[in-house]
PDB file of N, CA and C in Angstrom:
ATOM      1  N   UNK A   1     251.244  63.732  97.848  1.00  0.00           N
ATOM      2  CA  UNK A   1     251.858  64.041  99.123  1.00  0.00           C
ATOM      3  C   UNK A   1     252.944  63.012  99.429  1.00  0.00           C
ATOM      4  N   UNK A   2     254.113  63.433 100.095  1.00  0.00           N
ATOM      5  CA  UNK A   2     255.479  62.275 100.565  1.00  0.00           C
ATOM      6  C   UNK A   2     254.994  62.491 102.088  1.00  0.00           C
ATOM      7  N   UNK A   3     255.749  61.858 102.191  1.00  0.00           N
ATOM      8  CA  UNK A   3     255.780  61.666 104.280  1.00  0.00           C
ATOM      9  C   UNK A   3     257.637  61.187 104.421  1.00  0.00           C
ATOM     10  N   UNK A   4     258.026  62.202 105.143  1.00  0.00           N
ATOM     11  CA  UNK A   4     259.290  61.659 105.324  1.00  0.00           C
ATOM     12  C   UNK A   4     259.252  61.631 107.271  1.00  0.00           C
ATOM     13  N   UNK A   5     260.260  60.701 107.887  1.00  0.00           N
ATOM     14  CA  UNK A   5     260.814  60.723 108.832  1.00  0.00           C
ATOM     15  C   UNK A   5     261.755  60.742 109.186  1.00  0.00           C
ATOM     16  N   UNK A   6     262.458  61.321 110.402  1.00  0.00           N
ATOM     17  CA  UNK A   6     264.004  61.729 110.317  1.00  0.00           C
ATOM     18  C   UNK A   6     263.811  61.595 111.824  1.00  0.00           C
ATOM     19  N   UNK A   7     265.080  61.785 112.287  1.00  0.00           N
ATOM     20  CA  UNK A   7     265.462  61.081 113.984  1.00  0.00           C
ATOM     21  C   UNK A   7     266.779  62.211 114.081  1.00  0.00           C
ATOM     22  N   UNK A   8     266.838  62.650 115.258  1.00  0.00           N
ATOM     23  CA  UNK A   8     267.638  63.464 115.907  1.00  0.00           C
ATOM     24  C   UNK A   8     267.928  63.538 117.433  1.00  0.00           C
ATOM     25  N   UNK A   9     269.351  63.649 117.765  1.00  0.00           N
ATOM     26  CA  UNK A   9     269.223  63.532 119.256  1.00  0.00           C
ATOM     27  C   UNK A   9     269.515  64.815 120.099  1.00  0.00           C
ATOM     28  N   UNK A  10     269.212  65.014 121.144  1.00  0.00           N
ATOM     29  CA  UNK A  10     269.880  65.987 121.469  1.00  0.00           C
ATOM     30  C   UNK A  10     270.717  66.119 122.424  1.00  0.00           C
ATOM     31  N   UNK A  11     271.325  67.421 123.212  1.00  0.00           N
ATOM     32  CA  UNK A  11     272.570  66.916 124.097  1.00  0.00           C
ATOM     33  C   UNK A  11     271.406  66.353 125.892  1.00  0.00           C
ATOM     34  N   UNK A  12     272.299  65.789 126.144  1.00  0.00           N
ATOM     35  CA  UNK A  12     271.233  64.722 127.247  1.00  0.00           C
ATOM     36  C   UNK A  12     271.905  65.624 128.193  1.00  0.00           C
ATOM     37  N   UNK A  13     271.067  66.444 128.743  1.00  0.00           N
ATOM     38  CA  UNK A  13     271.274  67.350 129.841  1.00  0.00           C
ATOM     39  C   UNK A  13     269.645  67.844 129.656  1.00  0.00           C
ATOM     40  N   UNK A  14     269.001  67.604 131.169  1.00  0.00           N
ATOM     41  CA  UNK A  14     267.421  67.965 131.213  1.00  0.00           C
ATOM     42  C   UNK A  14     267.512  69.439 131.336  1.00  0.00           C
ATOM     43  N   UNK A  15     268.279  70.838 131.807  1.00  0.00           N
ATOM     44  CA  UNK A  15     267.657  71.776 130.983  1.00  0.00           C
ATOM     45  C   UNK A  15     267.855  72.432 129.944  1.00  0.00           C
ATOM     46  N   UNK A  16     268.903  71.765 129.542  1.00  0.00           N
ATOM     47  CA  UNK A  16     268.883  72.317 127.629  1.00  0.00           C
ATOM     48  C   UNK A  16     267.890  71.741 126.937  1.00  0.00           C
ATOM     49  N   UNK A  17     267.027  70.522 127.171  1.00  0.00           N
ATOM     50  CA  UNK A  17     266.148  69.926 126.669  1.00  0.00           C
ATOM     51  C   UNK A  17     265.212  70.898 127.034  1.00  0.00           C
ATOM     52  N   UNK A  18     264.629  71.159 128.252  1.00  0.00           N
ATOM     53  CA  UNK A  18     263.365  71.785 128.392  1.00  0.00           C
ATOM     54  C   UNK A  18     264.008  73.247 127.745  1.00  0.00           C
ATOM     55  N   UNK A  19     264.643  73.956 127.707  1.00  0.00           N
ATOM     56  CA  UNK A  19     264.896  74.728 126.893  1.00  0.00           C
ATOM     57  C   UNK A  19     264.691  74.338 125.448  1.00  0.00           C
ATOM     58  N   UNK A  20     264.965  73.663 124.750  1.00  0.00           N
ATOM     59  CA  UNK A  20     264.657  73.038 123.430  1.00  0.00           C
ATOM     60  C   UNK A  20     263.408  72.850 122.864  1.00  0.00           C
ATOM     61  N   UNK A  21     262.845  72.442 124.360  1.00  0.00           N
ATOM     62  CA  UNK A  21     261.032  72.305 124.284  1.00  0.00           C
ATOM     63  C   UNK A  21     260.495  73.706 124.120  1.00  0.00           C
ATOM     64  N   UNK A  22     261.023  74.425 124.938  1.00  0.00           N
ATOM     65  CA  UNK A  22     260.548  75.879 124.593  1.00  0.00           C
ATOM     66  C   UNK A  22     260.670  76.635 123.576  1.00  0.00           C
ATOM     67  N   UNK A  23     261.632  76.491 123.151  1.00  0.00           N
ATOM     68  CA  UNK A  23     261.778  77.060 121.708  1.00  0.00           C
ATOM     69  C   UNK A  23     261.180  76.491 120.582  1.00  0.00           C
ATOM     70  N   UNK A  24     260.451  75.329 120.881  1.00  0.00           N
ATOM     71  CA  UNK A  24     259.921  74.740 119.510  1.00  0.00           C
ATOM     72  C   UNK A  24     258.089  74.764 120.045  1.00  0.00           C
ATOM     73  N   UNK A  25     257.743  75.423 121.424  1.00  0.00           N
ATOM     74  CA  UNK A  25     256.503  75.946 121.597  1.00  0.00           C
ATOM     75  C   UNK A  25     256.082  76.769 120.202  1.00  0.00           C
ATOM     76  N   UNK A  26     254.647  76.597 120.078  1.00  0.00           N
ATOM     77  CA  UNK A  26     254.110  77.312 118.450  1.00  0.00           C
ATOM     78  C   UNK A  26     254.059  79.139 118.641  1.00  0.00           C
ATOM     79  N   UNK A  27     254.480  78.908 120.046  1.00  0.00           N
ATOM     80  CA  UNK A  27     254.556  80.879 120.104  1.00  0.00           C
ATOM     81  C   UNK A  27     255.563  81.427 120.657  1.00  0.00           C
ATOM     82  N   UNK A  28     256.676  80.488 120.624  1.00  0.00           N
ATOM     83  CA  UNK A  28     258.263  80.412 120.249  1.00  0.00           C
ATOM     84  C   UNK A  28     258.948  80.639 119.208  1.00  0.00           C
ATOM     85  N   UNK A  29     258.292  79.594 118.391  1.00  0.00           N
ATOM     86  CA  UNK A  29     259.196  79.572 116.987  1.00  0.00           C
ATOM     87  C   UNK A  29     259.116  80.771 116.420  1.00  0.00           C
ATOM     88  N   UNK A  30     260.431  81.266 115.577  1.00  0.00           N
ATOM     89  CA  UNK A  30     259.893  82.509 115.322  1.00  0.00           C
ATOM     90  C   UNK A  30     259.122  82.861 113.602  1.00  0.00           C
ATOM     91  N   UNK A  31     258.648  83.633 113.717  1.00  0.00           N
ATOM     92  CA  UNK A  31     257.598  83.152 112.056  1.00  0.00           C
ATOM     93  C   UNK A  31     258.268  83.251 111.150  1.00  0.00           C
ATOM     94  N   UNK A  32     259.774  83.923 110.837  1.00  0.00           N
ATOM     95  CA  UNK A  32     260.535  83.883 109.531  1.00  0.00           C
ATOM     96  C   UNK A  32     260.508  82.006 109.333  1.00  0.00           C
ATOM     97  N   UNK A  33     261.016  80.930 110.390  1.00  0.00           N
ATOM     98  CA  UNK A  33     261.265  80.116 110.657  1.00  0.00           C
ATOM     99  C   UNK A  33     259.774  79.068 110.036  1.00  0.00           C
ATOM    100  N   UNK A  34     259.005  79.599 110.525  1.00  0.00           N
ATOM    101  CA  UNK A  34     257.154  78.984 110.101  1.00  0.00           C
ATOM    102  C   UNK A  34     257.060  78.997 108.855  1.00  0.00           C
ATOM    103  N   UNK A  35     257.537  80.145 108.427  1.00  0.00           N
ATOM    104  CA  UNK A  35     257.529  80.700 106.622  1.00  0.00           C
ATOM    105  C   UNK A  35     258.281  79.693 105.650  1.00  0.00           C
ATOM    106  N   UNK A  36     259.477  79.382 106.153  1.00  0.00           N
ATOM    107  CA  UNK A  36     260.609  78.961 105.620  1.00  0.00           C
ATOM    108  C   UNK A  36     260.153  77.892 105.559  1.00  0.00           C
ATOM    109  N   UNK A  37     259.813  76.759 106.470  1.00  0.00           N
ATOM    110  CA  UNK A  37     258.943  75.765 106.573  1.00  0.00           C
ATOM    111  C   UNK A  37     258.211  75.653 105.477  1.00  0.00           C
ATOM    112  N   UNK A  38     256.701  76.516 105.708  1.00  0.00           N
ATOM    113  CA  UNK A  38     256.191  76.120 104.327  1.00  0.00           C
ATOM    114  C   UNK A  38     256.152  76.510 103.170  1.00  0.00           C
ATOM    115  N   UNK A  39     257.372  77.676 102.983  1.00  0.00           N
ATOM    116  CA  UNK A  39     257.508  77.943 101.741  1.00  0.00           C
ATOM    117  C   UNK A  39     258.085  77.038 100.868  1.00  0.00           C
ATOM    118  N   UNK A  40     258.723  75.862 101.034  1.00  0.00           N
ATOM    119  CA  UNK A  40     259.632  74.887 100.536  1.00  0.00           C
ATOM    120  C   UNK A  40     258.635  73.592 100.263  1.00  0.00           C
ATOM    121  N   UNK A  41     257.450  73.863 100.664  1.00  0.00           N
ATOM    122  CA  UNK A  41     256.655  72.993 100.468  1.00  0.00           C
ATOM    123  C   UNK A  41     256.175  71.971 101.487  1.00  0.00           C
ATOM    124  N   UNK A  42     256.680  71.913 102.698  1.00  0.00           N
ATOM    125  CA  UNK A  42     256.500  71.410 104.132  1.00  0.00           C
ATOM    126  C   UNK A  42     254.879  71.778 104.274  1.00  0.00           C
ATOM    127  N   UNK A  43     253.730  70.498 104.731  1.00  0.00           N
ATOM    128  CA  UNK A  43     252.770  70.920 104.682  1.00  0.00           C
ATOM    129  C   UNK A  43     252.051  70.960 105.866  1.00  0.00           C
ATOM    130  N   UNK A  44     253.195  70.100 106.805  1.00  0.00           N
ATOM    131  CA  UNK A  44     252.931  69.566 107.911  1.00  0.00           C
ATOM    132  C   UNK A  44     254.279  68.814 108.572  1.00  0.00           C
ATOM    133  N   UNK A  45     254.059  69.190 109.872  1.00  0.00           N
ATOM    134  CA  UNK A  45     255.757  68.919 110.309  1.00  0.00           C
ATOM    135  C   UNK A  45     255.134  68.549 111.694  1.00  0.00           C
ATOM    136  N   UNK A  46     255.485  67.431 112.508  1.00  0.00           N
ATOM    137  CA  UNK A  46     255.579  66.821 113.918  1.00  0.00           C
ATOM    138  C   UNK A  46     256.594  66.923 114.410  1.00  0.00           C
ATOM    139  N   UNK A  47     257.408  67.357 115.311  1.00  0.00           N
ATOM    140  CA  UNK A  47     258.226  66.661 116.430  1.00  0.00           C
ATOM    141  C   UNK A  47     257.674  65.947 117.809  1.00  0.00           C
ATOM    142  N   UNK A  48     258.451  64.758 118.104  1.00  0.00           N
ATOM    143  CA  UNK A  48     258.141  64.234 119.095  1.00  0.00           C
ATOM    144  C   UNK A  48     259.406  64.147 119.674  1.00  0.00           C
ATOM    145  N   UNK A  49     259.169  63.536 121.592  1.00  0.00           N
ATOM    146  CA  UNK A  49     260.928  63.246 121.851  1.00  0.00           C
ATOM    147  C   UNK A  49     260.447  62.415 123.149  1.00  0.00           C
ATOM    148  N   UNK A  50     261.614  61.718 123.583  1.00  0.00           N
ATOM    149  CA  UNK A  50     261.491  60.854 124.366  1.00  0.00           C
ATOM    150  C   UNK A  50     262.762  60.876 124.643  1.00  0.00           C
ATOM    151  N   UNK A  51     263.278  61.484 125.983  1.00  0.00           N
ATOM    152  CA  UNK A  51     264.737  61.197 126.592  1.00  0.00           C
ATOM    153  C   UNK A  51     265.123  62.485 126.039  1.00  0.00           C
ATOM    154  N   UNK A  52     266.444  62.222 125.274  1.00  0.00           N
ATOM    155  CA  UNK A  52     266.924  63.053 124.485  1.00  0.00           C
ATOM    156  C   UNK A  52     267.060  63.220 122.801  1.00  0.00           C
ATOM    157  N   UNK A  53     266.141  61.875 121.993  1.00  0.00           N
ATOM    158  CA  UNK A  53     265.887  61.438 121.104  1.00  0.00           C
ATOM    159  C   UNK A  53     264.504  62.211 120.961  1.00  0.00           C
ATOM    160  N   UNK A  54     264.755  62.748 119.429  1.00  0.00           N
ATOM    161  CA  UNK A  54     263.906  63.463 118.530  1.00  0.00           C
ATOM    162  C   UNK A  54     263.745  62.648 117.292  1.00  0.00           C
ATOM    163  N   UNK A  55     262.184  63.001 117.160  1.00  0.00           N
ATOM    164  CA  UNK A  55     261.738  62.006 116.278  1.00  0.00           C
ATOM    165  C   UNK A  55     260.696  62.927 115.233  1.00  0.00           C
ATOM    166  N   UNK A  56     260.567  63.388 113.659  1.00  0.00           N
ATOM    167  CA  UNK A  56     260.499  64.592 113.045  1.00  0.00           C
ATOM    168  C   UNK A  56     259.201  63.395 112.024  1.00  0.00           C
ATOM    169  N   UNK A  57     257.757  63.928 111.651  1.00  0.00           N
ATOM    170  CA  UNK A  57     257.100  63.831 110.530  1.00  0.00           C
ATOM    171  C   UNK A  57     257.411  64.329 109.925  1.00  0.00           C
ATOM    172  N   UNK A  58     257.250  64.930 108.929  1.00  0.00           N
ATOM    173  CA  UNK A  58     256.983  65.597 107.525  1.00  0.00           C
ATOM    174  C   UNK A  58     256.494  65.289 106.345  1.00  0.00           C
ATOM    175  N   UNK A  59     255.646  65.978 106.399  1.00  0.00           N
ATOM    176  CA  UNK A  59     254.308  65.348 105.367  1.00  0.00           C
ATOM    177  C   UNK A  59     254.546  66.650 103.985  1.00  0.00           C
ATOM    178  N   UNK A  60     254.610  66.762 102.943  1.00  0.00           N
ATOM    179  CA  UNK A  60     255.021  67.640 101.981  1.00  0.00           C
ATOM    180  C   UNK A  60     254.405  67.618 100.817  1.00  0.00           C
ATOM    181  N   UNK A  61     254.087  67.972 100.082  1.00  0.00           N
ATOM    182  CA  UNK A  61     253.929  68.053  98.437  1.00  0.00           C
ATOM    183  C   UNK A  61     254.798  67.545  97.620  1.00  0.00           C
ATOM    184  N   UNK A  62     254.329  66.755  96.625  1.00  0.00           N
ATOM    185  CA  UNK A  62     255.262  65.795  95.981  1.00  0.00           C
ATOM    186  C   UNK A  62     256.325  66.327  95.449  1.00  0.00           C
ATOM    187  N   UNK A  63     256.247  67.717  94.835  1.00  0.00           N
ATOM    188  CA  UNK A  63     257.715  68.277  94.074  1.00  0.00           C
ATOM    189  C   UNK A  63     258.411  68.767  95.428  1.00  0.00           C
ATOM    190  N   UNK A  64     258.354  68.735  96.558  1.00  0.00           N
ATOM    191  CA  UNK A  64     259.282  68.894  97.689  1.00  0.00           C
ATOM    192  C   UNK A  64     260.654  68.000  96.985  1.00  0.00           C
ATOM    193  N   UNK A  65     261.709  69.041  97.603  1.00  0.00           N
ATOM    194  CA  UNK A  65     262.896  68.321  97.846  1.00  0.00           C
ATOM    195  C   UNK A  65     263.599  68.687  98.879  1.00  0.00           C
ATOM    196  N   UNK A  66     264.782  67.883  99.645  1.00  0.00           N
ATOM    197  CA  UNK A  66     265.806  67.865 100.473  1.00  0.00           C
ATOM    198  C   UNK A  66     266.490  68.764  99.719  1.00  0.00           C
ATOM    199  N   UNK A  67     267.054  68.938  98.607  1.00  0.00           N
ATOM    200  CA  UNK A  67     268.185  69.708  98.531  1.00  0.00           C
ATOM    201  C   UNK A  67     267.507  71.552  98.462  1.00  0.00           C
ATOM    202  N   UNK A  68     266.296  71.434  97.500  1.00  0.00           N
ATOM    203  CA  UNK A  68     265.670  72.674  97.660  1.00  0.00           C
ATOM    204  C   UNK A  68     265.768  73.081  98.890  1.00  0.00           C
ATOM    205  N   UNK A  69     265.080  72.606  99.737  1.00  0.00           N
ATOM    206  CA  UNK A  69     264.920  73.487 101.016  1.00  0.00           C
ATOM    207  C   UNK A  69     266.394  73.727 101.522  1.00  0.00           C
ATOM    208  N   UNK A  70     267.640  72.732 101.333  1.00  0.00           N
ATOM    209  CA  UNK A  70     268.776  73.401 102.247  1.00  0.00           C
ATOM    210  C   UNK A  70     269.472  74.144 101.198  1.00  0.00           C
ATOM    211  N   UNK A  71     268.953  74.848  99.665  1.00  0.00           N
ATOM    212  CA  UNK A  71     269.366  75.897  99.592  1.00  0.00           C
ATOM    213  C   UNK A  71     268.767  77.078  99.546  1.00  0.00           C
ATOM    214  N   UNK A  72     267.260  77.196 100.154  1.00  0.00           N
ATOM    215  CA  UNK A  72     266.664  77.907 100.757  1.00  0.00           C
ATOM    216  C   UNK A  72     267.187  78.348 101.783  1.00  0.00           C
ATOM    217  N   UNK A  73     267.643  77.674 102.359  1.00  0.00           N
ATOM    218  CA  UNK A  73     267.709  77.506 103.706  1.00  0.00           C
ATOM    219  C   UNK A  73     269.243  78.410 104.125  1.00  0.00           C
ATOM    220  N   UNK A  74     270.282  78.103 103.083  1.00  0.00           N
ATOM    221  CA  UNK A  74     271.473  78.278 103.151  1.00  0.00           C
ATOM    222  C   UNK A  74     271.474  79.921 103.041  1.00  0.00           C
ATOM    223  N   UNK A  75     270.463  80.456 101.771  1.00  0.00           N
ATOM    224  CA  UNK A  75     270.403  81.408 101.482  1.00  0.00           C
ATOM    225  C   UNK A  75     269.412  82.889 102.648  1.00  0.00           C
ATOM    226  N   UNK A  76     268.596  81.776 103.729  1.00  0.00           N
ATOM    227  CA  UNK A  76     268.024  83.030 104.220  1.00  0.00           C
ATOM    228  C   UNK A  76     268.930  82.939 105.798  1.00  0.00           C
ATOM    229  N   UNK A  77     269.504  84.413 105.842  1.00  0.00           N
ATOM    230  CA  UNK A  77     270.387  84.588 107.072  1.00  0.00           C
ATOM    231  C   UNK A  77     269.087  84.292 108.782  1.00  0.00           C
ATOM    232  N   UNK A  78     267.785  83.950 108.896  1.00  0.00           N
ATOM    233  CA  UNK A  78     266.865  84.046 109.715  1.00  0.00           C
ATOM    234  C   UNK A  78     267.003  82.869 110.196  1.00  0.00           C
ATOM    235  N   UNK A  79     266.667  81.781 109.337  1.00  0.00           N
ATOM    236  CA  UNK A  79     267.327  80.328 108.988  1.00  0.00           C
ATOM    237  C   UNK A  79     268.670  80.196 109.570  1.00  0.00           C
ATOM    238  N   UNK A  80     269.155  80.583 109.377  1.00  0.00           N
ATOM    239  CA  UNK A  80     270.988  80.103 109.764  1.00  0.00           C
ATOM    240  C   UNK A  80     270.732  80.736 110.926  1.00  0.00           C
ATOM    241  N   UNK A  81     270.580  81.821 111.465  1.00  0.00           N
ATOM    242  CA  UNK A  81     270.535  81.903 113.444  1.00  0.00           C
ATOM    243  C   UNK A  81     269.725  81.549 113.918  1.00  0.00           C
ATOM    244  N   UNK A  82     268.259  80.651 113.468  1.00  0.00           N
ATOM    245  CA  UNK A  82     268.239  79.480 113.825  1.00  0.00           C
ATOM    246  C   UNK A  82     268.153  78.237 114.393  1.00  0.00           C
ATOM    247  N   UNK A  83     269.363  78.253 112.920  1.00  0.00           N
ATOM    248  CA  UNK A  83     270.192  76.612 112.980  1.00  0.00           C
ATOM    249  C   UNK A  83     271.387  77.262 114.130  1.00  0.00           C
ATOM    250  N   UNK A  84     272.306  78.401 113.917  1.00  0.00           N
ATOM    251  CA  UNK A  84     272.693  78.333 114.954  1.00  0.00           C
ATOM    252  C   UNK A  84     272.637  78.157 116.227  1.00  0.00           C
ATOM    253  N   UNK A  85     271.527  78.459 116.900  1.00  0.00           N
ATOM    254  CA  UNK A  85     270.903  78.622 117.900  1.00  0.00           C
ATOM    255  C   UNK A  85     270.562  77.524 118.408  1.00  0.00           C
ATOM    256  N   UNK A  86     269.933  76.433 117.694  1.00  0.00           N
ATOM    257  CA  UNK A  86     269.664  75.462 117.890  1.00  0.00           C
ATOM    258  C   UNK A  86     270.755  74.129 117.972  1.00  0.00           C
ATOM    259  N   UNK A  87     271.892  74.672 117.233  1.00  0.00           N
ATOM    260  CA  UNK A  87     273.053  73.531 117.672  1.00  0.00           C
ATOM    261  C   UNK A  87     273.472  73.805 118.757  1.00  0.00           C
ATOM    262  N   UNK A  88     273.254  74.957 119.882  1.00  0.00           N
ATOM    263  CA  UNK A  88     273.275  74.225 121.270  1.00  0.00           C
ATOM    264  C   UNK A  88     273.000  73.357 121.979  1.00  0.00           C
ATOM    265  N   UNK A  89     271.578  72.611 121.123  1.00  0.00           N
ATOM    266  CA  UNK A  89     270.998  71.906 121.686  1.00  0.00           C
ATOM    267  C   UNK A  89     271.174  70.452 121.069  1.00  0.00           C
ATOM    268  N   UNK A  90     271.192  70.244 119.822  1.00  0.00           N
ATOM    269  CA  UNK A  90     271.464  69.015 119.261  1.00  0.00           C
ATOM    270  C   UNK A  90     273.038  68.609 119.376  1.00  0.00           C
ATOM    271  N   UNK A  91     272.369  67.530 119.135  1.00  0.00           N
ATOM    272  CA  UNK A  91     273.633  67.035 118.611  1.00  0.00           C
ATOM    273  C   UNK A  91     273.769  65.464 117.818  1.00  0.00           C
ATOM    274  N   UNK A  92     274.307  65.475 117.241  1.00  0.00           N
ATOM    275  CA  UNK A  92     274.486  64.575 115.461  1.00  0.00           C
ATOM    276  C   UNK A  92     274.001  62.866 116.352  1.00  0.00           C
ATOM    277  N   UNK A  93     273.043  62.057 115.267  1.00  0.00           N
ATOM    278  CA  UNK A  93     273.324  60.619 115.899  1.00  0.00           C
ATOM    279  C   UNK A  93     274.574  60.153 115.195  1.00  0.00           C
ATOM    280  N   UNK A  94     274.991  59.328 116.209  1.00  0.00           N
ATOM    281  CA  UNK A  94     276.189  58.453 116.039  1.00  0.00           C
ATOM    282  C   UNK A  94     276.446  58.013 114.425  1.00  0.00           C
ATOM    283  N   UNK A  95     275.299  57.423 113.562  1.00  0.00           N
ATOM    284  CA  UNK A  95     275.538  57.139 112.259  1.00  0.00           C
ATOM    285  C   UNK A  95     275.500  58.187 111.416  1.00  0.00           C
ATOM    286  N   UNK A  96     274.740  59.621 112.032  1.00  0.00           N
ATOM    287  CA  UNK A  96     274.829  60.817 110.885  1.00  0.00           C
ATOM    288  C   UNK A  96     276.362  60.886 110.353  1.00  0.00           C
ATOM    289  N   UNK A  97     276.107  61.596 109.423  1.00  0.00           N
ATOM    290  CA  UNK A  97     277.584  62.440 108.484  1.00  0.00           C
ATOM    291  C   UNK A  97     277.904  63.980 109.928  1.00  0.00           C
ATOM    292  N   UNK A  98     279.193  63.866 109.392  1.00  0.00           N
ATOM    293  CA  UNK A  98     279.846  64.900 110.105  1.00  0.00           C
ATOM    294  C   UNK A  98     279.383  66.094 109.956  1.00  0.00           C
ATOM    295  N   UNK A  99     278.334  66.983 110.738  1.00  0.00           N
ATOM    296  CA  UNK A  99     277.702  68.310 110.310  1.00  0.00           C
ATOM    297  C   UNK A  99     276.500  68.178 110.478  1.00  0.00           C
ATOM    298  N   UNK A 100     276.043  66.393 110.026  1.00  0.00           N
ATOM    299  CA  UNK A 100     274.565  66.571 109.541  1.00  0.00           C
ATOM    300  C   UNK A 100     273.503  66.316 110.804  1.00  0.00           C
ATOM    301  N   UNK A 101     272.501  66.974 111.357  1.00  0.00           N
ATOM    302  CA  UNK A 101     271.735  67.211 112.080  1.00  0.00           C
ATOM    303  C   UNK A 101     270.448  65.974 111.849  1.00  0.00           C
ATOM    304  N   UNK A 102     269.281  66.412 111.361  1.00  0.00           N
ATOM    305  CA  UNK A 102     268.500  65.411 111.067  1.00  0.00           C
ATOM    306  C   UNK A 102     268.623  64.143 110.139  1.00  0.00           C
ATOM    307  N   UNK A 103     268.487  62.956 111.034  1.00  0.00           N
ATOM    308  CA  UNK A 103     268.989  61.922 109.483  1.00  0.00           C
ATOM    309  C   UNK A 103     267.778  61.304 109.181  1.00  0.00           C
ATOM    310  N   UNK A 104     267.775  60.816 107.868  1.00  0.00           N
ATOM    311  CA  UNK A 104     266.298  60.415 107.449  1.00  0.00           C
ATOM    312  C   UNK A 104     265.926  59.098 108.123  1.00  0.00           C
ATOM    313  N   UNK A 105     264.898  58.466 108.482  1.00  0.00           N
ATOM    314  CA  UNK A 105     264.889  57.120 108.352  1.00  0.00           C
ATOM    315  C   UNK A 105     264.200  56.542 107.366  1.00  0.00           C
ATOM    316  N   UNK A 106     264.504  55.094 107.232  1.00  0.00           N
ATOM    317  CA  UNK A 106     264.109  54.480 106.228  1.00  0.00           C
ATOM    318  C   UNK A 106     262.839  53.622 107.002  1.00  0.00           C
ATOM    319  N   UNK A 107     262.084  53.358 106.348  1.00  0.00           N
ATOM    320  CA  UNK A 107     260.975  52.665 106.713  1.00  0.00           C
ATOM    321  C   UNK A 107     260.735  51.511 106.407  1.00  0.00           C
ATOM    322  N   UNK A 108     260.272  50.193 107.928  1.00  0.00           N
ATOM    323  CA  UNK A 108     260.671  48.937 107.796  1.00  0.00           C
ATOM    324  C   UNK A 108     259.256  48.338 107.808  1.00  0.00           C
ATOM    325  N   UNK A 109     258.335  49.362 108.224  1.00  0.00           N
ATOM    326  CA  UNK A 109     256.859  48.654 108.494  1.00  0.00           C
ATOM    327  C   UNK A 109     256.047  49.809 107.993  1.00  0.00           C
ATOM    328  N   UNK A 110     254.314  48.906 107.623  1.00  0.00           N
ATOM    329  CA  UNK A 110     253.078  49.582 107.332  1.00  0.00           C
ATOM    330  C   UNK A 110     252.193  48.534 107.411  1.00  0.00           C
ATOM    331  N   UNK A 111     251.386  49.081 108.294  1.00  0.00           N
ATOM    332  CA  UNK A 111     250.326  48.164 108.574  1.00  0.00           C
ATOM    333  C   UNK A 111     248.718  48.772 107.471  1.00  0.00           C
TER     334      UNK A 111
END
């Protein structure tokens, strides 16, 4: 099993956030979206948030990859509206790449 973490912010306006919250309710999301998830090998996925800062687990199966899933991802049109849908609400941290939504973090502690 990997464990990755990734950090995301979103736009700081409280009701696009509680809108944001709603859409990521477990009887929100929509199930093409659930599928896609763990078809790529995702075995387990957290979001948390605080403010307008999003903060992502992901716990996976070792042959998981980043690039697999975003050409999964690229390829199912359910996926892309979405991601569309959802860039109303995000928006890039300051150090992401131009486009890029979730950025990984690197890990500084383990107790």
């Amino acid at each position: 099993m990997k464990q990755y973490c990734l950090a995301l912010d979103l736009v700081d306006d409280p009701a696009l956030i509680a809108e944001y919250i709603h859409w990521h309710k477990s009887e929100h999301v929509w199930p093409e979206i659930k599928r896609s998830i763990t078809d790529c090998g995702i075995t387990n996925m957290e979001i948390y948030h605080t403010g307008n800062r999003l903060f992502m687990i992901m716990q996976t199966t070792d042959d998981f990859s980043f690039e697999t899933k975003g050409a999964m991802d690229a390829a199912n049109p359910k996926v892309q509206q979405w991601e569309a849908l959802m860039w109303k609400f995000q928006q890039a941290l300051p150090s992401g790449k131009p486009g890029e939504k979730w950025v990984l973090m690197d890990k500084i502690f383990q107790l």
